[in-house]
N, C-alpha and C. Protein backbone atom coordinates (compact mmCIF):
# COMPACT_ATOMS: atom_id res chain seq x y z
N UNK A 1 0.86 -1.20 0.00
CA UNK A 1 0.00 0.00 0.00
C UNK A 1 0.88 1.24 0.00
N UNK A 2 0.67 2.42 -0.74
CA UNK A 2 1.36 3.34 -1.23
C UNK A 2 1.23 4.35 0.51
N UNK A 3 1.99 5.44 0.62
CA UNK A 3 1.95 6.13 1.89
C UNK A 3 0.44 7.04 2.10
N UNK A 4 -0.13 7.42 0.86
CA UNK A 4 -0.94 7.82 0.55
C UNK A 4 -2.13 6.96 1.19
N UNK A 5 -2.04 5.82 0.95
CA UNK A 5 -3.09 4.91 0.65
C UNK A 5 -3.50 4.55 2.62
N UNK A 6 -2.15 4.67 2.77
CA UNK A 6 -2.17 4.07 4.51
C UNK A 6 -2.34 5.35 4.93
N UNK A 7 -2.40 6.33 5.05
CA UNK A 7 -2.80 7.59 5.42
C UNK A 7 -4.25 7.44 5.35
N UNK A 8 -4.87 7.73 4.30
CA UNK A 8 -6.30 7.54 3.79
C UNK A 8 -6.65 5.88 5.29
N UNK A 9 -6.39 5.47 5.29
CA UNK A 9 -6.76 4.18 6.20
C UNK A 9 -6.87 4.08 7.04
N UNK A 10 -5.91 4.92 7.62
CA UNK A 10 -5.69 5.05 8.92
C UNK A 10 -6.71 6.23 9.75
N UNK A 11 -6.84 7.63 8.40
CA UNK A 11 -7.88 8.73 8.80
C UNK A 11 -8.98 7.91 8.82
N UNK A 12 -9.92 7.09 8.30
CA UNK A 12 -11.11 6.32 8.13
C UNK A 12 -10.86 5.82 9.74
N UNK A 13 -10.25 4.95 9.72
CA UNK A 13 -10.15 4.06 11.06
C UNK A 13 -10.27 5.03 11.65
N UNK A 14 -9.89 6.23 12.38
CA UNK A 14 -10.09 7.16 13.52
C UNK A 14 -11.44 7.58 13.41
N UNK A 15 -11.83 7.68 11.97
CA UNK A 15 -12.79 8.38 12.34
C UNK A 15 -14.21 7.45 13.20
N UNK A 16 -14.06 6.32 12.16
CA UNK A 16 -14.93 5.26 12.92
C UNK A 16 -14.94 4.80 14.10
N UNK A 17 -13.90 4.78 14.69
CA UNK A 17 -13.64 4.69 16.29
C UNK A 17 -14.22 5.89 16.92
N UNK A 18 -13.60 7.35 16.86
CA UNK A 18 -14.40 8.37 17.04
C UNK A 18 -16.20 8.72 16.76
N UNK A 19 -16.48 7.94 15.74
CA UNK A 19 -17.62 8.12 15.33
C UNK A 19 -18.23 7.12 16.86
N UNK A 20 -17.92 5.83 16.76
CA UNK A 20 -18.87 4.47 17.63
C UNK A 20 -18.65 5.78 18.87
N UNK A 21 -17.32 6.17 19.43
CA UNK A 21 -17.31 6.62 20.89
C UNK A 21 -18.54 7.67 21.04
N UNK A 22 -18.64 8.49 19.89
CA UNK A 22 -20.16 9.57 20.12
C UNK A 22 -21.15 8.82 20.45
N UNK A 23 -21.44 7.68 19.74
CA UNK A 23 -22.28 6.88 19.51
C UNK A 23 -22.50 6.38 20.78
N UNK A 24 -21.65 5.75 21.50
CA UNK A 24 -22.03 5.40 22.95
C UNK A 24 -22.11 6.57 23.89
N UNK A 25 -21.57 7.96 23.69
CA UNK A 25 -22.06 8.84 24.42
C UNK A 25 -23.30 9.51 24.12
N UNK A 26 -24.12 9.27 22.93
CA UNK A 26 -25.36 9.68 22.89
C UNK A 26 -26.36 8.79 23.40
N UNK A 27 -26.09 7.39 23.63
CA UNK A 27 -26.60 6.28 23.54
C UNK A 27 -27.15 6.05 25.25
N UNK A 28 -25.93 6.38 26.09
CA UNK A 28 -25.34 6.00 27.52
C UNK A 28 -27.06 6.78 28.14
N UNK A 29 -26.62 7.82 28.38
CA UNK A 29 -27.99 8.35 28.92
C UNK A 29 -29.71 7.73 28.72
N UNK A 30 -30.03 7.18 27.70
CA UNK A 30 -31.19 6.68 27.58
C UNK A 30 -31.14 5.34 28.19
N UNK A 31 -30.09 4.44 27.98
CA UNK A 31 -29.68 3.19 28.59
C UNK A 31 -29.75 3.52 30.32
N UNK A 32 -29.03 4.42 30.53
CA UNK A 32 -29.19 4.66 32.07
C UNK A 32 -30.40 4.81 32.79
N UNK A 33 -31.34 5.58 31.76
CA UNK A 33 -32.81 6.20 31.78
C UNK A 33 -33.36 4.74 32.32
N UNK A 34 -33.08 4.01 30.93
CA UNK A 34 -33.98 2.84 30.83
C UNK A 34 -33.30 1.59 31.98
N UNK A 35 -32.20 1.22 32.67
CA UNK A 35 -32.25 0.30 33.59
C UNK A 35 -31.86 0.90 34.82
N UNK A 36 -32.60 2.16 35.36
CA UNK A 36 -32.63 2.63 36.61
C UNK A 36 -33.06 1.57 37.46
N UNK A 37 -32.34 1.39 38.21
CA UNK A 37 -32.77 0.18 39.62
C UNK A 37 -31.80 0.27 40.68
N UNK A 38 -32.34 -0.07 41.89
CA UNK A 38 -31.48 -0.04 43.05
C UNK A 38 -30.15 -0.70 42.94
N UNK A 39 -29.47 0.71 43.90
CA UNK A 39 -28.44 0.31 43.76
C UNK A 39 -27.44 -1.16 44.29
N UNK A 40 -27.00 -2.50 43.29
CA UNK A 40 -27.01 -3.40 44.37
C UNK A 40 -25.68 -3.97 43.33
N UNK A 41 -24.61 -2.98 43.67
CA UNK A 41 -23.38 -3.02 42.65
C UNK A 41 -22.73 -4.52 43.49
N UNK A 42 -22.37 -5.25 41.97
CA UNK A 42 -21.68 -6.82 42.63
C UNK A 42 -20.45 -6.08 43.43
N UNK A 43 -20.64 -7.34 44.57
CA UNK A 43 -19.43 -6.56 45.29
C UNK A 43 -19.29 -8.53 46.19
N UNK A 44 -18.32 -8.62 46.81
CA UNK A 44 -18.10 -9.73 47.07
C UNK A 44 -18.52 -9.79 48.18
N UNK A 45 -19.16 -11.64 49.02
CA UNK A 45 -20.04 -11.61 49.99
C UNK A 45 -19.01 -11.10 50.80
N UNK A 46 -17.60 -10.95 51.30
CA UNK A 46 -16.64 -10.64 52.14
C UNK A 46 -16.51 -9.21 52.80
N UNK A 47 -17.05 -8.52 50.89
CA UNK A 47 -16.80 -6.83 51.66
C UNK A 47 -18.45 -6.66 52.48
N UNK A 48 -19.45 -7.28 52.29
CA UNK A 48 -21.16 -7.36 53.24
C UNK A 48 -20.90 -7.99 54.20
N UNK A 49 -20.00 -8.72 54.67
CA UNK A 49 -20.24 -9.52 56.10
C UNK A 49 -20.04 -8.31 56.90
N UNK A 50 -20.88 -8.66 58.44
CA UNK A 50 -20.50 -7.89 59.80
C UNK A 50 -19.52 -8.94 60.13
N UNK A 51 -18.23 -7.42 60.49
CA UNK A 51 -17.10 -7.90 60.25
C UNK A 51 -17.18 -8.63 61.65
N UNK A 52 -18.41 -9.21 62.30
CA UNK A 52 -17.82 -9.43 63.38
C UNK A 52 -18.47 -11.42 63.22
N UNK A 53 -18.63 -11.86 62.84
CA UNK A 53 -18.76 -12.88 62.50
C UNK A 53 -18.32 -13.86 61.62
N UNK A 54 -17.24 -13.98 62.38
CA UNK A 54 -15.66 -15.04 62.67
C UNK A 54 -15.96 -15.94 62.65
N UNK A 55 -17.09 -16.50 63.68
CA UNK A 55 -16.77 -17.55 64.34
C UNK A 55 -18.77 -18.66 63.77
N UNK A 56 -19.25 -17.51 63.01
CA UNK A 56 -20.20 -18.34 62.03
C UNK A 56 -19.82 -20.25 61.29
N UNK A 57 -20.83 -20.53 61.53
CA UNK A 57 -20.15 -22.19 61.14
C UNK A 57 -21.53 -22.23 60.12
N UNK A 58 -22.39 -21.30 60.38
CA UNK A 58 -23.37 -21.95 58.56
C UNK A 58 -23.97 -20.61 58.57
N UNK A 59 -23.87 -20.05 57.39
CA UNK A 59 -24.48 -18.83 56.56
C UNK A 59 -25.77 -19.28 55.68
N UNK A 60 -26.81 -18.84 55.64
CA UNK A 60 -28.07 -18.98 54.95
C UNK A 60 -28.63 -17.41 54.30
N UNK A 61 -28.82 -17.66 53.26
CA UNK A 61 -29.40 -16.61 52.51
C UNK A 61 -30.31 -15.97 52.97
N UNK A 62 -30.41 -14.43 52.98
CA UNK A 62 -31.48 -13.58 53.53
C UNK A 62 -32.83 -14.04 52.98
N UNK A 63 -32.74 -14.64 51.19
CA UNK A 63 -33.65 -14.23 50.45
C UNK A 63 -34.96 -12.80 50.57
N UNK A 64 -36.01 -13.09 49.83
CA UNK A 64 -36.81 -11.57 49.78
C UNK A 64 -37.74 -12.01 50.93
N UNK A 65 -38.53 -10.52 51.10
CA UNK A 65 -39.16 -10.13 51.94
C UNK A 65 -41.30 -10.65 51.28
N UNK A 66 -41.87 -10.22 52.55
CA UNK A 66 -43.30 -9.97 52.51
C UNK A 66 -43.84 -9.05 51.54
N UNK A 67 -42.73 -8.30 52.17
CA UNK A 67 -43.31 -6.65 52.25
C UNK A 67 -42.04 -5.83 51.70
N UNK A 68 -42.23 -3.94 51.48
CA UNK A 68 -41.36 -3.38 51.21
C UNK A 68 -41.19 -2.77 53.21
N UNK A 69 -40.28 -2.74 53.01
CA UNK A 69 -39.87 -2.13 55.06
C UNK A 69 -39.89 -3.11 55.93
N UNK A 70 -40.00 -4.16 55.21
CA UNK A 70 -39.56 -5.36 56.34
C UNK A 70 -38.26 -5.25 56.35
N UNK A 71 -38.25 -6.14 58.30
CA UNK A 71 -36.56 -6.21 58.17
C UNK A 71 -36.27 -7.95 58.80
N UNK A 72 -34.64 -7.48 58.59
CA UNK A 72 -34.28 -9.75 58.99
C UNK A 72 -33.19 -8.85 59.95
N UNK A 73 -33.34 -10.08 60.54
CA UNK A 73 -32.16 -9.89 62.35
C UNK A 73 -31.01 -11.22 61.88
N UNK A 74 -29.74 -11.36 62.01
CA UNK A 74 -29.23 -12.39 61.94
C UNK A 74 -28.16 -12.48 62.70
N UNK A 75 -27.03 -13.60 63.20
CA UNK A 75 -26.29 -13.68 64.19
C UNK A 75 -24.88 -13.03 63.76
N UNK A 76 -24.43 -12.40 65.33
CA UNK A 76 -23.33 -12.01 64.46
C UNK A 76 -22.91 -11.80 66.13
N UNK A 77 -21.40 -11.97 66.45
CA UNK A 77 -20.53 -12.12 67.59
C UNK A 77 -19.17 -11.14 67.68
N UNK A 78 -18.88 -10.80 68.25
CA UNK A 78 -17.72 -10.55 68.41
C UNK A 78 -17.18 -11.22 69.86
N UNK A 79 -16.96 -10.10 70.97
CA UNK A 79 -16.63 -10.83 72.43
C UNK A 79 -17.42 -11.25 72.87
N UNK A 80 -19.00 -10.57 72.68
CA UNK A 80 -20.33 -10.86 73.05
C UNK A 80 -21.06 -11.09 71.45
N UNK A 81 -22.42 -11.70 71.77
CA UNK A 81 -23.28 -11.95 70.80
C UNK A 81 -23.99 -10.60 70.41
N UNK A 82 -23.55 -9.58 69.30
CA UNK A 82 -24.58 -8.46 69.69
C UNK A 82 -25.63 -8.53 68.42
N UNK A 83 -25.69 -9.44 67.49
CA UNK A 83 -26.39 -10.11 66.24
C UNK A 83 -26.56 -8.54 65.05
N UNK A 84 -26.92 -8.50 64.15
CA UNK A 84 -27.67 -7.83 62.88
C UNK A 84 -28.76 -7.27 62.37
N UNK A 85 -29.04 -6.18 61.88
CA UNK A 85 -30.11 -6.06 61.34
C UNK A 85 -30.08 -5.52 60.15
N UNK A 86 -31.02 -5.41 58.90
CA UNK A 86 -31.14 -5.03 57.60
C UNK A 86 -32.47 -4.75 57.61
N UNK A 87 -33.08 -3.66 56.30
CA UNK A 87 -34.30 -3.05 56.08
C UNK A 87 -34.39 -3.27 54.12
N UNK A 88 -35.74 -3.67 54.25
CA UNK A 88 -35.74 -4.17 52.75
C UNK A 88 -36.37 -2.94 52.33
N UNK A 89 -35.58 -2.36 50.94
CA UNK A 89 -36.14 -1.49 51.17
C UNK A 89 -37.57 -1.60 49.20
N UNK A 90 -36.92 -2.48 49.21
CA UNK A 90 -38.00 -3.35 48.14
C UNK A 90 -37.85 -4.95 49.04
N UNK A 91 -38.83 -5.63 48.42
CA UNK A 91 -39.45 -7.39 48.84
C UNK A 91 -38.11 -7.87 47.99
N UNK A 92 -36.98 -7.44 47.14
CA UNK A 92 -36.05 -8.13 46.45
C UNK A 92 -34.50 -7.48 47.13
N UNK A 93 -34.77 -6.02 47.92
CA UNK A 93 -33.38 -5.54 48.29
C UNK A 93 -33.32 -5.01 49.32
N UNK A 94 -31.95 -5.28 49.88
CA UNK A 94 -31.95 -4.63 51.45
C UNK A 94 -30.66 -3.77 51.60
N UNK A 95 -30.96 -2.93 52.57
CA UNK A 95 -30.20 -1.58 53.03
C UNK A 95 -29.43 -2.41 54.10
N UNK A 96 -28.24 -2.34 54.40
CA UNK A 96 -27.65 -2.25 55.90
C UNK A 96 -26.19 -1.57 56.03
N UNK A 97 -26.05 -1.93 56.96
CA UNK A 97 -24.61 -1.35 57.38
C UNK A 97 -23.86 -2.55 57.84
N UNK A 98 -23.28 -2.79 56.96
CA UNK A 98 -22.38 -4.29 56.98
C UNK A 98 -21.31 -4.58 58.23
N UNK A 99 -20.45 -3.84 58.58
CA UNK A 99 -19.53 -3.52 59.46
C UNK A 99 -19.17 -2.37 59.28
N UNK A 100 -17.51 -2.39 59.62
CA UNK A 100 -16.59 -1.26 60.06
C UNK A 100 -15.64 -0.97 59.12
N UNK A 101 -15.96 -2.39 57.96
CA UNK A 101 -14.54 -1.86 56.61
C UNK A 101 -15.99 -1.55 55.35
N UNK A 102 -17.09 -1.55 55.48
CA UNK A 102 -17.96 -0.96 54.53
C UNK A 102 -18.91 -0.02 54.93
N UNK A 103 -19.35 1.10 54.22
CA UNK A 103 -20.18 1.85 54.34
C UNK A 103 -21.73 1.23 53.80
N UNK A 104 -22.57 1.80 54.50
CA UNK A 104 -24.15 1.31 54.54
C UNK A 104 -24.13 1.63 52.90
N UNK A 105 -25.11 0.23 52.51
CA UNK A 105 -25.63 0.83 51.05
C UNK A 105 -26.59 -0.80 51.15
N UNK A 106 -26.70 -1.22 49.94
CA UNK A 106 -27.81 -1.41 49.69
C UNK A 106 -27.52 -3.36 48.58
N UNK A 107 -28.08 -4.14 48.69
CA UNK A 107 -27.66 -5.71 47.73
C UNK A 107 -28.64 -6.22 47.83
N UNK A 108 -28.99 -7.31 47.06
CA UNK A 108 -29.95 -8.29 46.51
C UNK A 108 -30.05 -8.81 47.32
N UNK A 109 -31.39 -9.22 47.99
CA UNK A 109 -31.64 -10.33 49.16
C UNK A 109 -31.57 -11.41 48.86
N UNK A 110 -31.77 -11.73 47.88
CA UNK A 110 -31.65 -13.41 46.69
C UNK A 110 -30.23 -14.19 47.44
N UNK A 111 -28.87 -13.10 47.17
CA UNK A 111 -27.61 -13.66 47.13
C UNK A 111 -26.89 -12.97 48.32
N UNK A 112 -27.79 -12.87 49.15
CA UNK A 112 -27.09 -12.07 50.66
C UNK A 112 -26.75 -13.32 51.59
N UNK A 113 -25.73 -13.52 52.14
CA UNK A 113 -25.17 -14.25 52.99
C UNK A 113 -25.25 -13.82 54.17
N UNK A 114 -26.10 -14.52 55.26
CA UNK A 114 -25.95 -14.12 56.81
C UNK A 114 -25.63 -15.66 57.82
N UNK A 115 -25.18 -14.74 58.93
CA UNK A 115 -25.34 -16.24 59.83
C UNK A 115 -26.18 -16.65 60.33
N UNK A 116 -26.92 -17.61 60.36
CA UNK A 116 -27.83 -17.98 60.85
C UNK A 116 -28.47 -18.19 62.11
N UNK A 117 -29.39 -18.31 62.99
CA UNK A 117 -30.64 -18.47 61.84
C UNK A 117 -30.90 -16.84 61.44
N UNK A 118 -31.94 -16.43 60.58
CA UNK A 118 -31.94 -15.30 60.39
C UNK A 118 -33.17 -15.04 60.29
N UNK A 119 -33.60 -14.04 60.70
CA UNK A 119 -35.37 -13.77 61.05
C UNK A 119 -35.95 -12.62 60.30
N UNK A 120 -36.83 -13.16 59.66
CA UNK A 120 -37.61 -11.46 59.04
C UNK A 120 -39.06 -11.28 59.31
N UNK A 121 -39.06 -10.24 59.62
CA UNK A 121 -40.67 -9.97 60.01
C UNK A 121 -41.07 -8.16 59.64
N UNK A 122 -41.75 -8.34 59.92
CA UNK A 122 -42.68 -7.14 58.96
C UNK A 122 -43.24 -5.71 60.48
N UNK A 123 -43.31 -4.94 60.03
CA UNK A 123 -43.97 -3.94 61.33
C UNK A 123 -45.00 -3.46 61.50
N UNK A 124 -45.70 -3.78 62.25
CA UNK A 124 -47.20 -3.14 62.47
C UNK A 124 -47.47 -1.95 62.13
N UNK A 125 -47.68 -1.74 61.11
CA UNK A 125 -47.89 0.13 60.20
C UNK A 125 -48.44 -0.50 59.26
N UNK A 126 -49.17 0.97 58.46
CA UNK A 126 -49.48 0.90 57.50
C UNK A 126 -48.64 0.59 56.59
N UNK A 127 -48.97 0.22 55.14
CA UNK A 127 -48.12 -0.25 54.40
C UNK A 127 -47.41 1.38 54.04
N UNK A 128 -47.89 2.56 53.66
CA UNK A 128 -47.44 3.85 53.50
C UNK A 128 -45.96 4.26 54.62
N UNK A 129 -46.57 4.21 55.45
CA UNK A 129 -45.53 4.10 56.71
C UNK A 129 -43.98 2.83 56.68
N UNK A 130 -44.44 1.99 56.17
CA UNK A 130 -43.07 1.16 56.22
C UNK A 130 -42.60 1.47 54.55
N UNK A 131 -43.09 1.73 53.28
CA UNK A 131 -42.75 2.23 52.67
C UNK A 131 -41.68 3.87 53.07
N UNK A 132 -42.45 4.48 53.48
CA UNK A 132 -41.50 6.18 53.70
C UNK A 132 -40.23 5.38 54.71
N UNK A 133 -40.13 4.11 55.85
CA UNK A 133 -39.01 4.21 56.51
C UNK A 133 -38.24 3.26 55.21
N UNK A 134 -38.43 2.64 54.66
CA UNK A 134 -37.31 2.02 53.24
C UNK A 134 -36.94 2.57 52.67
N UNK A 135 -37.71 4.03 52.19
CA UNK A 135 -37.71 4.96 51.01
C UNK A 135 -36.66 5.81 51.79
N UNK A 136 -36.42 5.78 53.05
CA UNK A 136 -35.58 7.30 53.69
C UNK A 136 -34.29 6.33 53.91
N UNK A 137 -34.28 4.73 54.10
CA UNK A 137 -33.31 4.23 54.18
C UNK A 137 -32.72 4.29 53.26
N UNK A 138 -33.00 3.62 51.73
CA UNK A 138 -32.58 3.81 51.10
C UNK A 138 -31.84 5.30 50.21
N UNK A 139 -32.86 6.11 50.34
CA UNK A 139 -32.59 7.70 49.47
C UNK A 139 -31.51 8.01 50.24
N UNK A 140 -31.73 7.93 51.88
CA UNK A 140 -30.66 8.60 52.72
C UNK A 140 -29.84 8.44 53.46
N UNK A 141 -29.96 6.99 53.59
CA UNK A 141 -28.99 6.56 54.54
C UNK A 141 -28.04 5.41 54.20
N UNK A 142 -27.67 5.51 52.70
CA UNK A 142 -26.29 4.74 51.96
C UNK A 142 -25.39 5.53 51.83
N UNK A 143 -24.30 4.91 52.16
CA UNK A 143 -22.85 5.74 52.20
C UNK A 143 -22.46 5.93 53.20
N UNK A 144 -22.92 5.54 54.28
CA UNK A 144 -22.34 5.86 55.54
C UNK A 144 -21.77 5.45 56.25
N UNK A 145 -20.42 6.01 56.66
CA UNK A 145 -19.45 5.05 57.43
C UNK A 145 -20.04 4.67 58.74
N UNK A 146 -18.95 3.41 59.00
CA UNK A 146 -20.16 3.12 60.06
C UNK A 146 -20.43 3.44 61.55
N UNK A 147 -21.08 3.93 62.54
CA UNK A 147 -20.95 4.23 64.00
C UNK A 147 -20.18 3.23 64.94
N UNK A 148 -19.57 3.40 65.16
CA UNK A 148 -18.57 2.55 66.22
C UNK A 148 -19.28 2.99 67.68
N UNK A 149 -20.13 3.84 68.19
CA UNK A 149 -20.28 4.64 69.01
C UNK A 149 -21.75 3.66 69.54
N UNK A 150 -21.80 2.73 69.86
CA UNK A 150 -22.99 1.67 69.81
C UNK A 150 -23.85 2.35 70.94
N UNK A 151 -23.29 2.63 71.82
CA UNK A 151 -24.33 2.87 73.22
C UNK A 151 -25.15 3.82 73.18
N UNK A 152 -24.57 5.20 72.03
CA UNK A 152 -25.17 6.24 72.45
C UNK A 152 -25.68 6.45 70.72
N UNK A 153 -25.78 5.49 70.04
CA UNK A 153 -26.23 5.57 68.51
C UNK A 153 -27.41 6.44 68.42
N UNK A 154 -28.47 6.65 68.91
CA UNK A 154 -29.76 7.19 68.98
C UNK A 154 -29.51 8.76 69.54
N UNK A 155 -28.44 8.88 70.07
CA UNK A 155 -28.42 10.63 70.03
C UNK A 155 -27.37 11.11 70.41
N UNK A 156 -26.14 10.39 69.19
CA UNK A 156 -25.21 10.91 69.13
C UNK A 156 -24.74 11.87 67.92
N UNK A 157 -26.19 11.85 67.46
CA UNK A 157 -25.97 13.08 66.10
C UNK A 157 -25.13 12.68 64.95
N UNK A 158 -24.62 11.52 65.38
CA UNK A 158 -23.35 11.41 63.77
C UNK A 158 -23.61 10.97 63.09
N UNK A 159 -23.02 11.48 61.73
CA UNK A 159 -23.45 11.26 60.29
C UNK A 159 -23.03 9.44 60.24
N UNK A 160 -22.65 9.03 61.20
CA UNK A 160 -22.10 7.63 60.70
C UNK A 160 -23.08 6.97 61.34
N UNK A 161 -23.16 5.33 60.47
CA UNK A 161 -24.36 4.57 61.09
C UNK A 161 -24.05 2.95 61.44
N UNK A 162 -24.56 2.99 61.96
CA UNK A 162 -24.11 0.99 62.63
C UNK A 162 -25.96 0.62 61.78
N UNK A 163 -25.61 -0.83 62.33
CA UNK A 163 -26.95 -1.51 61.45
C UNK A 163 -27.84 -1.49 61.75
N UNK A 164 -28.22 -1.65 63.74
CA UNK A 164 -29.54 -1.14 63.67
C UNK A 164 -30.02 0.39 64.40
N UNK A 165 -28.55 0.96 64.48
CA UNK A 165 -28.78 2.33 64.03
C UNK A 165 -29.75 2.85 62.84
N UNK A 166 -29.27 2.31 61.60
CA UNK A 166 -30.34 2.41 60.52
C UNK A 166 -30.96 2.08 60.44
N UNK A 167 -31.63 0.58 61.19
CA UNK A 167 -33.03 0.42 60.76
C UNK A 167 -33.97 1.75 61.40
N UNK A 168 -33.34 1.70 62.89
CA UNK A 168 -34.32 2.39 63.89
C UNK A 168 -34.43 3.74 63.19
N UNK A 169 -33.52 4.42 62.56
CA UNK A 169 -33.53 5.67 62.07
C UNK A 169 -34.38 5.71 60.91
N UNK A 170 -34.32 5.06 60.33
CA UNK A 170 -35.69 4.53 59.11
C UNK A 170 -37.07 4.79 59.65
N UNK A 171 -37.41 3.95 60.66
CA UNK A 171 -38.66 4.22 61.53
C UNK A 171 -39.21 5.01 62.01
N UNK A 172 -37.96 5.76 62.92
CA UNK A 172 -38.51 6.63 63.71
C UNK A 172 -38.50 7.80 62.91
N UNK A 173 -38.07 8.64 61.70
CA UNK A 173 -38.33 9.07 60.72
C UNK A 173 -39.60 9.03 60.13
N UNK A 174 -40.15 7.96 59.91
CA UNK A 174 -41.43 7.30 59.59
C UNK A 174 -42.69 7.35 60.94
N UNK A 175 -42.00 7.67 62.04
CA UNK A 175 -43.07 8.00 63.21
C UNK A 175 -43.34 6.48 64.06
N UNK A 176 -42.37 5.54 64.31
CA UNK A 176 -42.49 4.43 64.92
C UNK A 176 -40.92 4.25 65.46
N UNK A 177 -41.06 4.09 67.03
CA UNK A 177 -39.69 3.85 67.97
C UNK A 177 -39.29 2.32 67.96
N UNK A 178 -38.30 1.77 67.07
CA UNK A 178 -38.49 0.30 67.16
C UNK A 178 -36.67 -0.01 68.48
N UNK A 179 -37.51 0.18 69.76
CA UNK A 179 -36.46 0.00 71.14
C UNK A 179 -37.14 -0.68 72.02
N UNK A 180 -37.10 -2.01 72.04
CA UNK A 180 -37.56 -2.75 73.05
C UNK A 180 -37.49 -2.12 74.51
N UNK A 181 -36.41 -1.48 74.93
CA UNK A 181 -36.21 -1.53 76.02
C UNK A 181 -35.31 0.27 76.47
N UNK A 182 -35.42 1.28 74.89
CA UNK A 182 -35.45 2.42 75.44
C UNK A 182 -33.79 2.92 75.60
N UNK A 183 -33.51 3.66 76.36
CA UNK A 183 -32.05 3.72 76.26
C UNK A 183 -31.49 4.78 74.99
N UNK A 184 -30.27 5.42 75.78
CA UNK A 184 -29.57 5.91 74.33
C UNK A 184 -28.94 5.16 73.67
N UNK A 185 -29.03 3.62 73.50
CA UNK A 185 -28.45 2.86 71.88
C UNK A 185 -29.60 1.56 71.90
N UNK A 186 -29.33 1.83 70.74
CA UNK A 186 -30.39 0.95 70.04
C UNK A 186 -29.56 -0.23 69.31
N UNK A 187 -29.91 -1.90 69.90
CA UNK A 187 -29.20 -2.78 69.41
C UNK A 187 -29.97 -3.95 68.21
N UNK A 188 -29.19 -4.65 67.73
CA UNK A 188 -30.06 -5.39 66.70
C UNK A 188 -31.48 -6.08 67.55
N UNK A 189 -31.03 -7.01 68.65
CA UNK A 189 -32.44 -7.27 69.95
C UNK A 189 -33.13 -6.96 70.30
N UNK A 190 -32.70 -5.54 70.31
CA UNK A 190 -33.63 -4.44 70.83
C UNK A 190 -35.09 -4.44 69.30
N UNK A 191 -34.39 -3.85 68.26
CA UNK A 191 -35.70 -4.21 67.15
C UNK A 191 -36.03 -5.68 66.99
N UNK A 192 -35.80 -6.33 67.48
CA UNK A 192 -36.13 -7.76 67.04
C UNK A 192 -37.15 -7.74 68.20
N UNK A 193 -37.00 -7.49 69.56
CA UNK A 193 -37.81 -7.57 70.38
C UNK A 193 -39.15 -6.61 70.91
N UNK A 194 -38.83 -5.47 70.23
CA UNK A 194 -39.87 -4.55 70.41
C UNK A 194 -41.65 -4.96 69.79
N UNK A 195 -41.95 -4.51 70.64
CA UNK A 195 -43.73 -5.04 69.95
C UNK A 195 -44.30 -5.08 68.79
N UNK A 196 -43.37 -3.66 68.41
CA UNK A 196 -44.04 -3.40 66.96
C UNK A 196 -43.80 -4.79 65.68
N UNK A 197 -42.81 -5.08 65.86
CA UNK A 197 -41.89 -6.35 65.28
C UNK A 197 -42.51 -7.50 65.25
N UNK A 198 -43.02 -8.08 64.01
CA UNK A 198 -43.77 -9.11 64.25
C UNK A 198 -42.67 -10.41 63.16
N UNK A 199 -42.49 -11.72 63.50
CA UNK A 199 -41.34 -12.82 62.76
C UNK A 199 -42.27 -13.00 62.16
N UNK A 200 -42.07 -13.47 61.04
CA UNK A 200 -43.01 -14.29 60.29
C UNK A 200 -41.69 -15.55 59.24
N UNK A 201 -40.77 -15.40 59.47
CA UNK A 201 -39.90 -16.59 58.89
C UNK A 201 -38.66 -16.38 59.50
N UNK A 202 -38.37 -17.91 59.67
CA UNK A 202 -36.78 -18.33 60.52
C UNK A 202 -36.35 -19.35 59.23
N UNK A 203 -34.73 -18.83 59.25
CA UNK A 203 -34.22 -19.18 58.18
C UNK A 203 -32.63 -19.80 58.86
N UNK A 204 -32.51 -21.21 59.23
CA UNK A 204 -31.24 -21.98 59.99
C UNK A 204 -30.73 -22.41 58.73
C-alpha cells in the first residue's frame, strides 16, 4: 500500500472509532434512563459480612421479603453476641450497614449471605408508613461510614451509622420507635424484640 493509501486508512479508522465513541455517548444516557434500579453493585459476599462474625459455622441466605420495610435480624458475635439487622427497602433488596470496613448501602436479598438463623418480620404500620421508613433508608442513609459509638447511637448526632442504628432511624423518621427496652443505643435485639416487630420466617 502506497503512503498515501495508509494515510487515507488510517484517517477512516479514527474516524470510525471516534464516530462508535459519540455513539455510545449519545446512547449512555437513555440506557441509564432505561435500567434505573437499586443500587445493588456486585461486590463480594466478604466486603457485606458484619465484620464481626468469625466464628459463624453456617451462613443462609437472607432471600426476599413480605413486604417493602420489612426487616431480617441475623447472628453475628464478636466478644459478646450483639447479632444484625437489615431493612428491605424493596421485597427483592436490602439496606444495611455491613460492618466497620464498609459503608451502609444497599444488595440483593436473593444472594445475601448471613449467619444464621436469620429472622424477618414485617412492622405493624401501615403499608405507607413502612414504605417512607425504606424509602428514607434507602434515598438517605447509603454511604455511611459506620458508627462505632454503639451505646449512644440514637443521640449521638453522627453522620455515621451501625446496622440497627439504621433500621431504627428509618422508623422513627417514619413515626415508629423500634427499642424494646429504650435507652440511648439501640441494638439489633432491641428491634427484634420490640412489639411493633412481628417474625413471620426463621431461616437456619
Amino acid at each position: 500500500m502506497s503512503k498515501i493509501g495508509r494515510i487515507l486508512a488510517s484517517s477512516i479508522a479514527a474516524s470510525v472509532v471516534a464516530g462508535t465513541a459519540m455513539a455510545g455517548l449519545l446512547v449512555a444516557p437513555a440506557q441509564a434512563a432505561e435500567t434505573a434500579a437499586p443500587d445493588t453493585s456486585a461486590v463480594s459476599d466478604a466486603d457485606f459480612d458484619t465484620a464481626s462474625d468469625a466464628d459463624c459455622t453456617k451462613k443462609v441466605k437472607v432471600g426476599n421479603s413480605r413486604y417493602k420495610g420489612d426487616i431480617f435480624h441475623s447472628y453475628a458475635k464478636t466478644v459478646v453476641r450483639h447479632n444484625h439487622v437489615g431493612i428491605f427497602y424493596t421485597t427483592k433488596t436490602v439496606v444495611e450497614a455491613p460492618g466497620p470496613k464498609s459503608k451502609s448501602q444497599a444488595r440483593t436479598a436473593a444472594t445475601l449471605n448471613k449467619c444464621g438463623p436469620v429472622y424477618k418480620m414485617y412492622v405493624k404500620a401501615k403499608q405507607t408508613t413502612r414504605n417512607k421508613a425504606a424509602n428514607l433508608a434507602y434515598n438517605d442513609l447509603r454511604g455511611r461510614f459506620y458508627d462505632l459509638d454503639f451505646n449512644k447511637n440514637k443521640v449521638n448526632g453522627s453522620i455515621f451509622l451501625n446496622c440497627s442504628e439504621l433500621v431504627w432511624r428509618a422508623y422513627k423518621t417514619a413515626g415508629i420507635e423500634l427499642d424494646a427496652n429504650g435507652g440511648t443505643g439501640v441494638y439489633p435485639d432491641d428491634i427484634k424484640n420490640d412489639g411493633s416487630t412481628v417474625i413471620y420466617s426463621t431461616r437456619r
